[in-house]
PDB file of N, CA and C in Angstrom:
ATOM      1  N   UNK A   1      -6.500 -38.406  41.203  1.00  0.00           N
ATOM      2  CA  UNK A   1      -5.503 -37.370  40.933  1.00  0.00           C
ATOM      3  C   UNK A   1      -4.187 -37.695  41.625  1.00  0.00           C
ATOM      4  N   UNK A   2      -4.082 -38.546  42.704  1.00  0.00           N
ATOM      5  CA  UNK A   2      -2.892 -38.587  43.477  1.00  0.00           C
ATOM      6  C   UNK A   2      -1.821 -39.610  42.677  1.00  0.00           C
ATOM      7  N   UNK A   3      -2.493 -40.052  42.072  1.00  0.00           N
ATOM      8  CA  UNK A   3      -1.176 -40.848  41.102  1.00  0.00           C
ATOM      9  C   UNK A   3      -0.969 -40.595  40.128  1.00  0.00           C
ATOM     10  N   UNK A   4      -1.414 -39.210  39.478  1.00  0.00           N
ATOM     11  CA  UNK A   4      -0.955 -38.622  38.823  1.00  0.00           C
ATOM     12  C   UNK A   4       0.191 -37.810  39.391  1.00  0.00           C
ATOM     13  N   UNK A   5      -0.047 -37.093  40.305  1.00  0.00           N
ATOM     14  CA  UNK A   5       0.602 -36.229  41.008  1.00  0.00           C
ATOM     15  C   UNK A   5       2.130 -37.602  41.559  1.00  0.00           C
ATOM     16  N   UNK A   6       1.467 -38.334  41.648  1.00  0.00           N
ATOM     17  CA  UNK A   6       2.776 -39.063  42.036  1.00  0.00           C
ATOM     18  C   UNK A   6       3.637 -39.641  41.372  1.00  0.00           C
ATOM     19  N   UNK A   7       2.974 -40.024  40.005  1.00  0.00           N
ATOM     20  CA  UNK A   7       3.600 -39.998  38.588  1.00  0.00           C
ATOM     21  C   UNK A   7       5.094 -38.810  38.307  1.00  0.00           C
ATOM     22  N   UNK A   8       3.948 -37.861  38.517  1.00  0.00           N
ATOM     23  CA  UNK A   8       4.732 -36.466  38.055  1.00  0.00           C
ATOM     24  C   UNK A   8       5.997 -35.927  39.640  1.00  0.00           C
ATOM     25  N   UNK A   9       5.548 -36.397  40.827  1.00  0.00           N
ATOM     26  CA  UNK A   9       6.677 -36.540  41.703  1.00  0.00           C
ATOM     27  C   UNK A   9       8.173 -37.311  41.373  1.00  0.00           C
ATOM     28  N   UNK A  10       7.624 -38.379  40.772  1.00  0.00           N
ATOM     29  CA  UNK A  10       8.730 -39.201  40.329  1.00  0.00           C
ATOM     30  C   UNK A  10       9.582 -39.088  39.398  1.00  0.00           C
ATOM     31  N   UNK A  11       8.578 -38.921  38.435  1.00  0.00           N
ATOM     32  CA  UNK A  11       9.418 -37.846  37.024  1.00  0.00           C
ATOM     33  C   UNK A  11      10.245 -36.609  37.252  1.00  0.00           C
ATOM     34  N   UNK A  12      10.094 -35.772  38.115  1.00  0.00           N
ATOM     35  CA  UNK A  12      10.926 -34.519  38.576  1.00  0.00           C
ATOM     36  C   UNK A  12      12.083 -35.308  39.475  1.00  0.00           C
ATOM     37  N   UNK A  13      11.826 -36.014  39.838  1.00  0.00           N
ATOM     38  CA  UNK A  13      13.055 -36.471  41.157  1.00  0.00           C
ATOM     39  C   UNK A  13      13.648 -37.213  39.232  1.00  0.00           C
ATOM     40  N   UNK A  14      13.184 -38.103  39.363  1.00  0.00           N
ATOM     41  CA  UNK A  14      14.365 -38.939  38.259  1.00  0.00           C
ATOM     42  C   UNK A  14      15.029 -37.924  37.670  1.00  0.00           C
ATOM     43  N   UNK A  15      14.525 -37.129  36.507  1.00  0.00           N
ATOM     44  CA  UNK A  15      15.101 -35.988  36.016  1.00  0.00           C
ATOM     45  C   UNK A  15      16.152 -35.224  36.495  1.00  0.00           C
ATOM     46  N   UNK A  16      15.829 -34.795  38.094  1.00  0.00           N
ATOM     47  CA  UNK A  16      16.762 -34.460  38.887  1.00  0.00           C
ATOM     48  C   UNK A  16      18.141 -35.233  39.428  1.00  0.00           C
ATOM     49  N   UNK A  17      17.939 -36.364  39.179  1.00  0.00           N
ATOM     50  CA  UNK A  17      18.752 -37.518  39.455  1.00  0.00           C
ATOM     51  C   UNK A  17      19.733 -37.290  38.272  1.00  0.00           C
ATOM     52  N   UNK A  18      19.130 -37.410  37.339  1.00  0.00           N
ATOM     53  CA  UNK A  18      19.900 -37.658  35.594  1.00  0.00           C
ATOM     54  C   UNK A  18      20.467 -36.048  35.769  1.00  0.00           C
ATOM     55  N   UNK A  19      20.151 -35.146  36.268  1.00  0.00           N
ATOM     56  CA  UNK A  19      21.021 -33.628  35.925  1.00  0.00           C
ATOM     57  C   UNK A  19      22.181 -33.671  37.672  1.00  0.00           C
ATOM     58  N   UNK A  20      21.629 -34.526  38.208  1.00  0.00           N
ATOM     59  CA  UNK A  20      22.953 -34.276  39.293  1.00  0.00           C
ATOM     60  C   UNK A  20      24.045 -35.558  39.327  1.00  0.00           C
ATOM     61  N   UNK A  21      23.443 -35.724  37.856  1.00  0.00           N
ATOM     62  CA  UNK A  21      24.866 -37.270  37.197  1.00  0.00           C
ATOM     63  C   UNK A  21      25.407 -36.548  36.604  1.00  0.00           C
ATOM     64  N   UNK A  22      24.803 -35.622  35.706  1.00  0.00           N
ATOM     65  CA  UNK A  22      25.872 -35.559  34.730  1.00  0.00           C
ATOM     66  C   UNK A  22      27.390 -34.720  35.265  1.00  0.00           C
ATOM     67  N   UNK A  23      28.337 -34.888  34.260  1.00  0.00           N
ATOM     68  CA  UNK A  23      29.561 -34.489  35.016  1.00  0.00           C
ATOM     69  C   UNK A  23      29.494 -32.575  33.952  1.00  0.00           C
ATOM     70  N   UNK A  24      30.169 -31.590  35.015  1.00  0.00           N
ATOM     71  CA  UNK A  24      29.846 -30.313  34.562  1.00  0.00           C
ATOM     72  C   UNK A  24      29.520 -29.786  33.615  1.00  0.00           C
ATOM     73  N   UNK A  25      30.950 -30.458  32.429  1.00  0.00           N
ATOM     74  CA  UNK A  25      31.124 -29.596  30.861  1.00  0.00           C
ATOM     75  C   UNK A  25      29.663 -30.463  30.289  1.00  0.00           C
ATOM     76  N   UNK A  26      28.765 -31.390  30.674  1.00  0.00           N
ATOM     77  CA  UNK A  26      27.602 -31.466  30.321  1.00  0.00           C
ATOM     78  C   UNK A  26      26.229 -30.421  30.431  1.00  0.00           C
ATOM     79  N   UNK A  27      26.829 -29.598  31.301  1.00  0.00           N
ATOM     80  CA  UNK A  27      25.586 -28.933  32.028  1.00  0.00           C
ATOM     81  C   UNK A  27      26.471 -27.245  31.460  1.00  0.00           C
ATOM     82  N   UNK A  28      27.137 -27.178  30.994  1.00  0.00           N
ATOM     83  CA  UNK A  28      27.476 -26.074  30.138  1.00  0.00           C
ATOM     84  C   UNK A  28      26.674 -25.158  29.099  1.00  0.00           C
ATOM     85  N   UNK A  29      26.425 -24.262  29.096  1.00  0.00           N
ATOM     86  CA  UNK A  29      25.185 -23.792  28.155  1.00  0.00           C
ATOM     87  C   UNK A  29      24.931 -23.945  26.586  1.00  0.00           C
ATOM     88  N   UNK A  30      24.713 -24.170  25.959  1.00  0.00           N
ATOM     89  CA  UNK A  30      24.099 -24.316  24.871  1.00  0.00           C
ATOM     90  C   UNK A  30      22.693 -24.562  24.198  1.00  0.00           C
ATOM     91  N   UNK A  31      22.477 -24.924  23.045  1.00  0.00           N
ATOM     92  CA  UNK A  31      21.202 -24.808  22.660  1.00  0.00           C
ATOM     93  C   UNK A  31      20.506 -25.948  22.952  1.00  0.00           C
ATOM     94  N   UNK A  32      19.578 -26.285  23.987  1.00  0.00           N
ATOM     95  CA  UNK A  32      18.707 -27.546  24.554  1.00  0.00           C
ATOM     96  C   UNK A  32      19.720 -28.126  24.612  1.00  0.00           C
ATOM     97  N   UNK A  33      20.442 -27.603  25.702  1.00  0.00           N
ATOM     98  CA  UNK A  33      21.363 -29.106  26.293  1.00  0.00           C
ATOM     99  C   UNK A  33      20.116 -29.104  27.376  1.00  0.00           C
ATOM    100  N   UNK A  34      20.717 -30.238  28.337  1.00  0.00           N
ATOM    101  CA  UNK A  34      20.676 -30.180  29.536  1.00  0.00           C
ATOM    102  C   UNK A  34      20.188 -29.702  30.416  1.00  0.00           C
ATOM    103  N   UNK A  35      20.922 -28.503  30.851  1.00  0.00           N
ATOM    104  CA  UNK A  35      20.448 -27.081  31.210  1.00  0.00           C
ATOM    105  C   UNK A  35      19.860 -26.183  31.406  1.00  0.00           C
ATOM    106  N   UNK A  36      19.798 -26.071  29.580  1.00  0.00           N
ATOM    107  CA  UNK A  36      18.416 -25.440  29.313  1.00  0.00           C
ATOM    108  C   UNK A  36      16.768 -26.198  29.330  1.00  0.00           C
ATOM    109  N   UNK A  37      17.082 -27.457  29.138  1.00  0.00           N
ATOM    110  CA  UNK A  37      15.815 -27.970  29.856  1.00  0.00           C
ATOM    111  C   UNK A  37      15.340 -27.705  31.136  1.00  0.00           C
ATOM    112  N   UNK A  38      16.598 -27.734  31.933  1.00  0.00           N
ATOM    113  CA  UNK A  38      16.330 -27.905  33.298  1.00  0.00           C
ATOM    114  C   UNK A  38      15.621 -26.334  33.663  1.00  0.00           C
ATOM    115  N   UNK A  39      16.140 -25.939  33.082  1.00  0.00           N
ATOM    116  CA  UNK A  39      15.464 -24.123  32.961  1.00  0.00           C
ATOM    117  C   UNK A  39      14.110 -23.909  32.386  1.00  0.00           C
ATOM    118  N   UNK A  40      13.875 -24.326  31.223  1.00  0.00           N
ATOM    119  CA  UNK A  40      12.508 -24.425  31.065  1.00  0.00           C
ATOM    120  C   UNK A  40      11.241 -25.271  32.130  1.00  0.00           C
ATOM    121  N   UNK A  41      12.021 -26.427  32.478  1.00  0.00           N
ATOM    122  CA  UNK A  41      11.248 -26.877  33.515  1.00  0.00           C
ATOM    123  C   UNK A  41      10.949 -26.057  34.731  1.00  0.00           C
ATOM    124  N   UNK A  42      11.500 -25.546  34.999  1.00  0.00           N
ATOM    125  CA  UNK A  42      11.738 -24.533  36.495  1.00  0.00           C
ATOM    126  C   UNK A  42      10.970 -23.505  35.988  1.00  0.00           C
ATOM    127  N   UNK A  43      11.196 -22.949  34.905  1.00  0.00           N
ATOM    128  CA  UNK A  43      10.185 -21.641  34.604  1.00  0.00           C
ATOM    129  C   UNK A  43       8.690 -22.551  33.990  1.00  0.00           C
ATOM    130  N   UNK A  44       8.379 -23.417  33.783  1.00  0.00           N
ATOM    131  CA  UNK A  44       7.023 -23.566  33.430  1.00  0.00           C
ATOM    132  C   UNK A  44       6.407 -23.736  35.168  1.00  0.00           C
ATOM    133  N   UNK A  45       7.000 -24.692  35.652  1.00  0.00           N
ATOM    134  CA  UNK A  45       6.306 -25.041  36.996  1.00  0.00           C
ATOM    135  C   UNK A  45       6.492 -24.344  37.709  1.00  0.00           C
ATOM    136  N   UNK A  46       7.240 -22.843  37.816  1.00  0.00           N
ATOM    137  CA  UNK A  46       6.792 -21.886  38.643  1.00  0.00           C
ATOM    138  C   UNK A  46       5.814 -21.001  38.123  1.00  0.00           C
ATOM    139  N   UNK A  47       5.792 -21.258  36.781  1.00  0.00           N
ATOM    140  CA  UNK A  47       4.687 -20.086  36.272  1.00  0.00           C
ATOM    141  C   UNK A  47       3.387 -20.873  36.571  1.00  0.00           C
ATOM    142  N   UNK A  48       2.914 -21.922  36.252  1.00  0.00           N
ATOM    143  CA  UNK A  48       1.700 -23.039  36.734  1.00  0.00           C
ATOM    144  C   UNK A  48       1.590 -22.954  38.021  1.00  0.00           C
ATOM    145  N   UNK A  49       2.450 -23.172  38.965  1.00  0.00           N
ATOM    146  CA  UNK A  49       2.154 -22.907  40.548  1.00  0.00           C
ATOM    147  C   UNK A  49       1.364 -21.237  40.660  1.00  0.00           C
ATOM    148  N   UNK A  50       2.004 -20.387  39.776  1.00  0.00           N
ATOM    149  CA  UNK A  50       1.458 -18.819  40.196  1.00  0.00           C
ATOM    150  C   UNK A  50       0.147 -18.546  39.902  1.00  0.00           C
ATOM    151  N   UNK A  51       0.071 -19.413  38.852  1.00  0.00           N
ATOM    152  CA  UNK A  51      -1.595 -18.901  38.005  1.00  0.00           C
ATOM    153  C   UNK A  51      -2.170 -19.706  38.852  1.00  0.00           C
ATOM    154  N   UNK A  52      -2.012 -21.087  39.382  1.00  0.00           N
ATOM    155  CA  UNK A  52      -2.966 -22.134  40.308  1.00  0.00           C
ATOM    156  C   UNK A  52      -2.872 -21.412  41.351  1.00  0.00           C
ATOM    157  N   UNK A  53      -2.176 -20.433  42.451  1.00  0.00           N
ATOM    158  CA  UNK A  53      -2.305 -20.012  43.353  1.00  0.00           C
ATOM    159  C   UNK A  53      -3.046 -18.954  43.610  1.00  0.00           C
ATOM    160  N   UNK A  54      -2.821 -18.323  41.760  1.00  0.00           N
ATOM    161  CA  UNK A  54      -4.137 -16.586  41.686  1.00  0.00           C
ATOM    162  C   UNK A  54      -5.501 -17.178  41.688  1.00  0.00           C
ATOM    163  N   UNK A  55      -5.658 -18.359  40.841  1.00  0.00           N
ATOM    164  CA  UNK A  55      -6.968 -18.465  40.412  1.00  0.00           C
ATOM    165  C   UNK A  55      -7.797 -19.324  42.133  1.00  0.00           C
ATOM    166  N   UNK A  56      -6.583 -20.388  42.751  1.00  0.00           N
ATOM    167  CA  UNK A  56      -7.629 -20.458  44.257  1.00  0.00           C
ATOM    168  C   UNK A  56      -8.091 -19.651  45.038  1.00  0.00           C
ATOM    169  N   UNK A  57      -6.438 -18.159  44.623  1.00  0.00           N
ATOM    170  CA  UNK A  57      -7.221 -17.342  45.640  1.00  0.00           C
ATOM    171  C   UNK A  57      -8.232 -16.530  45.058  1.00  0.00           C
ATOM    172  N   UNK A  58      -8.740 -16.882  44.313  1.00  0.00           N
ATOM    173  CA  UNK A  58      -9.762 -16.032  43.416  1.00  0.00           C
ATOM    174  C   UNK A  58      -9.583 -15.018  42.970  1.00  0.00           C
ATOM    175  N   UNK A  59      -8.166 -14.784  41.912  1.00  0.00           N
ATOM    176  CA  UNK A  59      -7.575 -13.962  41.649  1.00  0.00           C
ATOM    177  C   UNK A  59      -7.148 -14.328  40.136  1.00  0.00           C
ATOM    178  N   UNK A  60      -7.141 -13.063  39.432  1.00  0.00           N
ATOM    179  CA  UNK A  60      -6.696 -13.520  37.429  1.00  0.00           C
ATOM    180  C   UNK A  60      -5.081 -13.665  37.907  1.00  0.00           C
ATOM    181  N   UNK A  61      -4.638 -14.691  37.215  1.00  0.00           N
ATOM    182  CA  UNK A  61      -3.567 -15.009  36.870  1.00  0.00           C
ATOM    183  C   UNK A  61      -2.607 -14.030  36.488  1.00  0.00           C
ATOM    184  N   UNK A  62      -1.561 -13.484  36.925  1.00  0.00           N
ATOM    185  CA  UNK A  62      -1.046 -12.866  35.456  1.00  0.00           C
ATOM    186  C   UNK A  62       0.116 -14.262  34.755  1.00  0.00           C
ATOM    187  N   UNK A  63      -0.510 -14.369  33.482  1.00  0.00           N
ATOM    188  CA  UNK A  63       0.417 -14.715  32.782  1.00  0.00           C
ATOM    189  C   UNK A  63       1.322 -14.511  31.386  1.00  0.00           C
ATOM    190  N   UNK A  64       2.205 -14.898  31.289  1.00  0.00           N
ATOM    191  CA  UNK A  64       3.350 -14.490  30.407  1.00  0.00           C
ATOM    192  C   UNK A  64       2.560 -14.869  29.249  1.00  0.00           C
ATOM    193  N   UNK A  65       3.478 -13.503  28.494  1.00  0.00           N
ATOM    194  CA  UNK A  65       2.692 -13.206  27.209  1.00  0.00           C
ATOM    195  C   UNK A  65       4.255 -13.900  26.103  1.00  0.00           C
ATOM    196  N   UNK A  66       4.015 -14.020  24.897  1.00  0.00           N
ATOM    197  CA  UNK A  66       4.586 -14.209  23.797  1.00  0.00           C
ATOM    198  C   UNK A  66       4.607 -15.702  23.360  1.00  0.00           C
ATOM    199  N   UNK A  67       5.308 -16.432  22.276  1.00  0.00           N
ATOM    200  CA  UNK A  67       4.894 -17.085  21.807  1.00  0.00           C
ATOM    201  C   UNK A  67       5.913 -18.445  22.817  1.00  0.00           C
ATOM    202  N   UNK A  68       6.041 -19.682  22.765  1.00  0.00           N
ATOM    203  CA  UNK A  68       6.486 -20.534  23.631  1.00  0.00           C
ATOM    204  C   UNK A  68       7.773 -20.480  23.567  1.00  0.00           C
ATOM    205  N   UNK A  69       8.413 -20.553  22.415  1.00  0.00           N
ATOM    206  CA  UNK A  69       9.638 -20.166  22.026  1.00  0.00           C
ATOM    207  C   UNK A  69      10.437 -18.750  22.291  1.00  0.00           C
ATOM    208  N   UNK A  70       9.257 -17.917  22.453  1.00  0.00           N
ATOM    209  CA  UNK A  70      10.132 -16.607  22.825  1.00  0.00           C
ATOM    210  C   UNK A  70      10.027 -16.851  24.717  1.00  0.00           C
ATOM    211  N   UNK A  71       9.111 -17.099  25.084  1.00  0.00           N
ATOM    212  CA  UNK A  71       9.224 -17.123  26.485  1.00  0.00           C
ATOM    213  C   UNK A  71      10.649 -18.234  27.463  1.00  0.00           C
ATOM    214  N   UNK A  72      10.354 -19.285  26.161  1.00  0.00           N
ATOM    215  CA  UNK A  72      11.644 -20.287  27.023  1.00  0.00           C
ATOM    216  C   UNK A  72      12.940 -19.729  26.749  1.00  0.00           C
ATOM    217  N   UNK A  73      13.075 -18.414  25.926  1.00  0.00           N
ATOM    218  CA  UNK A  73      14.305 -18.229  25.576  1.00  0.00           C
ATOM    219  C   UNK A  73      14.807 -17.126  26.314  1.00  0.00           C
ATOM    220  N   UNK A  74      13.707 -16.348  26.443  1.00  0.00           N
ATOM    221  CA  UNK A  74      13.771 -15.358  27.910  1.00  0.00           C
ATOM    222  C   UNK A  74      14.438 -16.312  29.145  1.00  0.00           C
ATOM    223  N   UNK A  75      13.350 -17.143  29.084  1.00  0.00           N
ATOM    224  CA  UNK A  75      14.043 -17.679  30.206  1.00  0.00           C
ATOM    225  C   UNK A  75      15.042 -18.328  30.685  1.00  0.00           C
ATOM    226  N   UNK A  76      15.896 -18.860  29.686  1.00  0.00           N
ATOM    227  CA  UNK A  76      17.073 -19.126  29.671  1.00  0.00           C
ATOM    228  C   UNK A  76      17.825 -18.275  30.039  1.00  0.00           C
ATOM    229  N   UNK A  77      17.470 -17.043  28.945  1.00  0.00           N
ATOM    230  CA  UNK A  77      18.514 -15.943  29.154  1.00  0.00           C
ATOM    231  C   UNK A  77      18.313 -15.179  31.123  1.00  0.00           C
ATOM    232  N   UNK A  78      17.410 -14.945  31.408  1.00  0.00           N
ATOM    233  CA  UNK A  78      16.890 -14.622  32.438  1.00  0.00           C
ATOM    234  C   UNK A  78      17.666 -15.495  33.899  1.00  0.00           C
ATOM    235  N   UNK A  79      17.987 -16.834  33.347  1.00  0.00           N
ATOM    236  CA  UNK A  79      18.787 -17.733  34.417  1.00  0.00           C
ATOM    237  C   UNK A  79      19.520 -18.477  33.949  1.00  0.00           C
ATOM    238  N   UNK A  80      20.788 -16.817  33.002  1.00  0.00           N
ATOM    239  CA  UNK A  80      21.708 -18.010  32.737  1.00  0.00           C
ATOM    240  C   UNK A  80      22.689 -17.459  33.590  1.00  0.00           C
ATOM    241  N   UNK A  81      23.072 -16.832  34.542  1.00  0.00           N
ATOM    242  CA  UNK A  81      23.916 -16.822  35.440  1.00  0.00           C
ATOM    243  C   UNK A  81      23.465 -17.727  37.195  1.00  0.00           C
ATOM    244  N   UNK A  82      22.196 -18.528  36.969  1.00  0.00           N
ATOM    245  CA  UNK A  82      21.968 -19.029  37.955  1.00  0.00           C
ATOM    246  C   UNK A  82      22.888 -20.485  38.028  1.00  0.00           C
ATOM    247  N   UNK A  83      22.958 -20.610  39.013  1.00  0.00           N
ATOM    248  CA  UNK A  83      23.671 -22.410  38.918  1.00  0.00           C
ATOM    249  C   UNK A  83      22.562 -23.721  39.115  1.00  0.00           C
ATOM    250  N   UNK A  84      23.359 -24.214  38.477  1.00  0.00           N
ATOM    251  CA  UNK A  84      22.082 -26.022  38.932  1.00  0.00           C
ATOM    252  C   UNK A  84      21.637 -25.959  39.886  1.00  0.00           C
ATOM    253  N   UNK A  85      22.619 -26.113  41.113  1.00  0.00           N
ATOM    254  CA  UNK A  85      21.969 -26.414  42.131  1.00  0.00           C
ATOM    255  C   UNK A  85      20.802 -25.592  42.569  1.00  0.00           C
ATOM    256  N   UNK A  86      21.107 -24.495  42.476  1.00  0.00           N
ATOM    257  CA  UNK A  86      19.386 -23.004  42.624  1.00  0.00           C
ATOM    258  C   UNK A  86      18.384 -23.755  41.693  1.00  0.00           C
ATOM    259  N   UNK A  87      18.523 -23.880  40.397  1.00  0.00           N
ATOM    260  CA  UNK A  87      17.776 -24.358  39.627  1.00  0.00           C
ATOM    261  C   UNK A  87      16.823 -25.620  40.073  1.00  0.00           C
ATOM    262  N   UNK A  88      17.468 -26.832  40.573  1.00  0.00           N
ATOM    263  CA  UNK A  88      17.137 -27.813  41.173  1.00  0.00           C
ATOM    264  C   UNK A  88      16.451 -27.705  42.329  1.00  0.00           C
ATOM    265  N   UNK A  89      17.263 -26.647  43.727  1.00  0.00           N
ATOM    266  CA  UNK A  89      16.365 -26.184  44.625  1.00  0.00           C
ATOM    267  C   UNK A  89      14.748 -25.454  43.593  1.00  0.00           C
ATOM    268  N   UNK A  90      15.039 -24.957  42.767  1.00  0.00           N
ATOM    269  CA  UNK A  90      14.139 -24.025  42.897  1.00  0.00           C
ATOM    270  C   UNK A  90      12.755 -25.068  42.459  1.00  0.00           C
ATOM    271  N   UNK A  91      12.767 -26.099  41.546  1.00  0.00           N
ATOM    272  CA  UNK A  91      12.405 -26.980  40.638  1.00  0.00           C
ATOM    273  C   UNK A  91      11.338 -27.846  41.842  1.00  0.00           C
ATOM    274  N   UNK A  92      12.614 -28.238  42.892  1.00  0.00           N
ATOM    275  CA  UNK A  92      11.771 -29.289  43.792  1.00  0.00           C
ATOM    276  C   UNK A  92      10.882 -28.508  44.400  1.00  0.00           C
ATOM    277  N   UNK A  93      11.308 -26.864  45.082  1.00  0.00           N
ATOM    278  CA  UNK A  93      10.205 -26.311  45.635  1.00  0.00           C
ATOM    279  C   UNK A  93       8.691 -26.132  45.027  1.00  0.00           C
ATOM    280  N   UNK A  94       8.987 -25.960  43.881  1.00  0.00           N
ATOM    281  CA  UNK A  94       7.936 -25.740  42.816  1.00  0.00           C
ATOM    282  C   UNK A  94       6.889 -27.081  42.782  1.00  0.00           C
ATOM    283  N   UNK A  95       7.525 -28.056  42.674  1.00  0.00           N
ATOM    284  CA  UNK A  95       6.718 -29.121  42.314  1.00  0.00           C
ATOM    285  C   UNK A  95       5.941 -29.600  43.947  1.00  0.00           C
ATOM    286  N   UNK A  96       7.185 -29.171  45.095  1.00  0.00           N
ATOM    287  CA  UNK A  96       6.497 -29.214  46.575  1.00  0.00           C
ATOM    288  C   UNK A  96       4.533 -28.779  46.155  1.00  0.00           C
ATOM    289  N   UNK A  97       5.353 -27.102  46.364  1.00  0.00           N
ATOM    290  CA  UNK A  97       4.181 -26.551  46.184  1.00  0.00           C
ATOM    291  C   UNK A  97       2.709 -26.253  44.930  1.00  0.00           C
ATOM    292  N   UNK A  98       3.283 -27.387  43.972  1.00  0.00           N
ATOM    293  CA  UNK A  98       2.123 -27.731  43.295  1.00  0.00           C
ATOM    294  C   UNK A  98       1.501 -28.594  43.893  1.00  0.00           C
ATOM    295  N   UNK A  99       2.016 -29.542  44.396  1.00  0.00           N
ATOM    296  CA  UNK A  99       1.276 -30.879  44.818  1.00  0.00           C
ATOM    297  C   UNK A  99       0.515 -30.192  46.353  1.00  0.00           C
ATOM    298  N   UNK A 100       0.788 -29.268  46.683  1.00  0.00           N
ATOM    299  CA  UNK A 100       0.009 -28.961  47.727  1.00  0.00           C
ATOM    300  C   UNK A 100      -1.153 -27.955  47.691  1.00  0.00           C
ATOM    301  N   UNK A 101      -0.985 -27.630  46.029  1.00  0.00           N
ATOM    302  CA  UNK A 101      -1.922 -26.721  45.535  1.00  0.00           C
ATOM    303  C   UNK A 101      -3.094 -27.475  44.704  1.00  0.00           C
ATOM    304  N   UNK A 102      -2.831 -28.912  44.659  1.00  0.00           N
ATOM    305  CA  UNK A 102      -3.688 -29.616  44.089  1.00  0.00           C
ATOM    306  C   UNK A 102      -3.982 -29.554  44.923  1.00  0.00           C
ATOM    307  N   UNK A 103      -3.895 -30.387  45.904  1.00  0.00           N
ATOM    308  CA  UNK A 103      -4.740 -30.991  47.052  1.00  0.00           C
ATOM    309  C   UNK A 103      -5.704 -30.251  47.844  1.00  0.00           C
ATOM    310  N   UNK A 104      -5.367 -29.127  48.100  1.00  0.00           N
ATOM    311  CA  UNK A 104      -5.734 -27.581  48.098  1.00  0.00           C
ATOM    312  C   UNK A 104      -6.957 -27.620  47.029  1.00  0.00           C
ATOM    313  N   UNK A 105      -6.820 -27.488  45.784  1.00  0.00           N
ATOM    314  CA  UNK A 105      -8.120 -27.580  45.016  1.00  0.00           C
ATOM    315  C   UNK A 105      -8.911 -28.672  45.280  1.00  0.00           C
ATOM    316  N   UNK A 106      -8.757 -30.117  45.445  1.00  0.00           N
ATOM    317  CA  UNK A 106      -9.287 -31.105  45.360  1.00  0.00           C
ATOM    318  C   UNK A 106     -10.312 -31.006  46.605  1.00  0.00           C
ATOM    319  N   UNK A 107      -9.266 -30.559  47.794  1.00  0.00           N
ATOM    320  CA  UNK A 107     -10.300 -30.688  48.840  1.00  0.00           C
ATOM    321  C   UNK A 107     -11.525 -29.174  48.945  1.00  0.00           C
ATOM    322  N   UNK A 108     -11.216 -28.299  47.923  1.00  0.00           N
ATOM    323  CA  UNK A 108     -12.266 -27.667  47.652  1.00  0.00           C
ATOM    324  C   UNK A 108     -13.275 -28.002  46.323  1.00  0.00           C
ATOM    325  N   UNK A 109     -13.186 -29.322  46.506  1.00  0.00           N
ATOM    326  CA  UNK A 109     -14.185 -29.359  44.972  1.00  0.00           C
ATOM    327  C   UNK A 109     -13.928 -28.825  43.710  1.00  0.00           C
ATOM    328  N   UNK A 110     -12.466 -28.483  43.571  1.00  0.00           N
ATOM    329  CA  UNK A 110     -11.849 -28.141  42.238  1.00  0.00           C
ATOM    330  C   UNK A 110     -11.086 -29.041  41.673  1.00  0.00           C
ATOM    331  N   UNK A 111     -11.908 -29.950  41.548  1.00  0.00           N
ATOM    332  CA  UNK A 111     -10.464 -31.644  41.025  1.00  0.00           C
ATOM    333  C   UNK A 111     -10.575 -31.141  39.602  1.00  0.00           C
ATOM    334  N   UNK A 112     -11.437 -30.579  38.475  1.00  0.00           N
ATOM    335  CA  UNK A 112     -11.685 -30.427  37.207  1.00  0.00           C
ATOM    336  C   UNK A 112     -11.013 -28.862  37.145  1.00  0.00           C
ATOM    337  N   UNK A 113     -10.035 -28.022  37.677  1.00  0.00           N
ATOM    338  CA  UNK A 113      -9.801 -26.719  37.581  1.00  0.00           C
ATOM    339  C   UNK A 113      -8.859 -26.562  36.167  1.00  0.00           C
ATOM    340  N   UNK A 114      -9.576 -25.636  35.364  1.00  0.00           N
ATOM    341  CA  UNK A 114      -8.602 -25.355  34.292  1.00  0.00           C
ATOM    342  C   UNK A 114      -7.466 -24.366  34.339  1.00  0.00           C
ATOM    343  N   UNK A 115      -5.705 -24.561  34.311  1.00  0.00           N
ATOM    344  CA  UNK A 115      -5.142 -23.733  34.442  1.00  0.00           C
ATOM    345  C   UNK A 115      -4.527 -23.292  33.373  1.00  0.00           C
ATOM    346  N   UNK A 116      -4.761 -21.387  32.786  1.00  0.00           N
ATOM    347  CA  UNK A 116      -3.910 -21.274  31.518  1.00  0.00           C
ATOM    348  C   UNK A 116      -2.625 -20.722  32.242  1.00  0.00           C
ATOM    349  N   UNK A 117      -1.893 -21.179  31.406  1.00  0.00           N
ATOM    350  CA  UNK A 117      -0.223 -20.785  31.800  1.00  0.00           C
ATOM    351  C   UNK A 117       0.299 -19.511  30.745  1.00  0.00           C
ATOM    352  N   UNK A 118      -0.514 -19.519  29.605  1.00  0.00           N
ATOM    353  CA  UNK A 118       0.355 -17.955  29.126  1.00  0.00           C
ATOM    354  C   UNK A 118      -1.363 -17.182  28.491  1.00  0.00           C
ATOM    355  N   UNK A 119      -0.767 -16.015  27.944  1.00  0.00           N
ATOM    356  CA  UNK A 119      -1.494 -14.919  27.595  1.00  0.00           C
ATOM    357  C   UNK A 119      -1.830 -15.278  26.295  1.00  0.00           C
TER     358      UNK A 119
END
């Protein structure tokens, strides 16, 4: 599992790399620029950290209801007065604390844990 996890460490930093290149009027809102990726990313991996944190503590998940498209669009709308940089903080914390929520499962004998992310 750890090189997966380290796979997916690397992929968030690069990503993060490529959104703190680009120059502003790139990161301007529109439909799947940029941006809004970077927003969907931040809202999936905080919603995956929440349900992995209900279900270790032996707790139901709550997760978001509607269809994928209505939820990423909430969520856009939901953080579109946030700035990159929050976004980015918020992104690396997230992925911090997944990788410590694996390890967390692993060393309880949950390397096979299934996590649902919506309703």
């Amino acid at each position: 599992m750890g090189s997966l996890l380290e796979k997916l460490d690397r992929t968030v930093d690069s990503f993060i790399a490529y959104i703190e290149g680009l120059p502003p009027e790139e990161l301007a809102a529109r439909a799947w620029g940029p941006r809004e990726v970077l927003v969907h990313l931040v809202f999936w991996h905080e919603t995956f950290v929440a349900a992995l944190e209900a279900l270790l503590d032996q707790r139901e998940p709550r997760l978001p209801r509607g269809t994928f498209a209505e939820l990423n669009a909430a969520a856009v709308k939901a953080n579109a007065g946030v700035a990159v940089p929050e976004l980015i903080r918020r992104f690396r914390e997230a992925q911090g604390r997944l990788t410590e929520l694996v390890g967390r499962a692993a060393r309880g004998g949950d390397a096979t844990l299934a996590v649902p992310v919506k309703a």
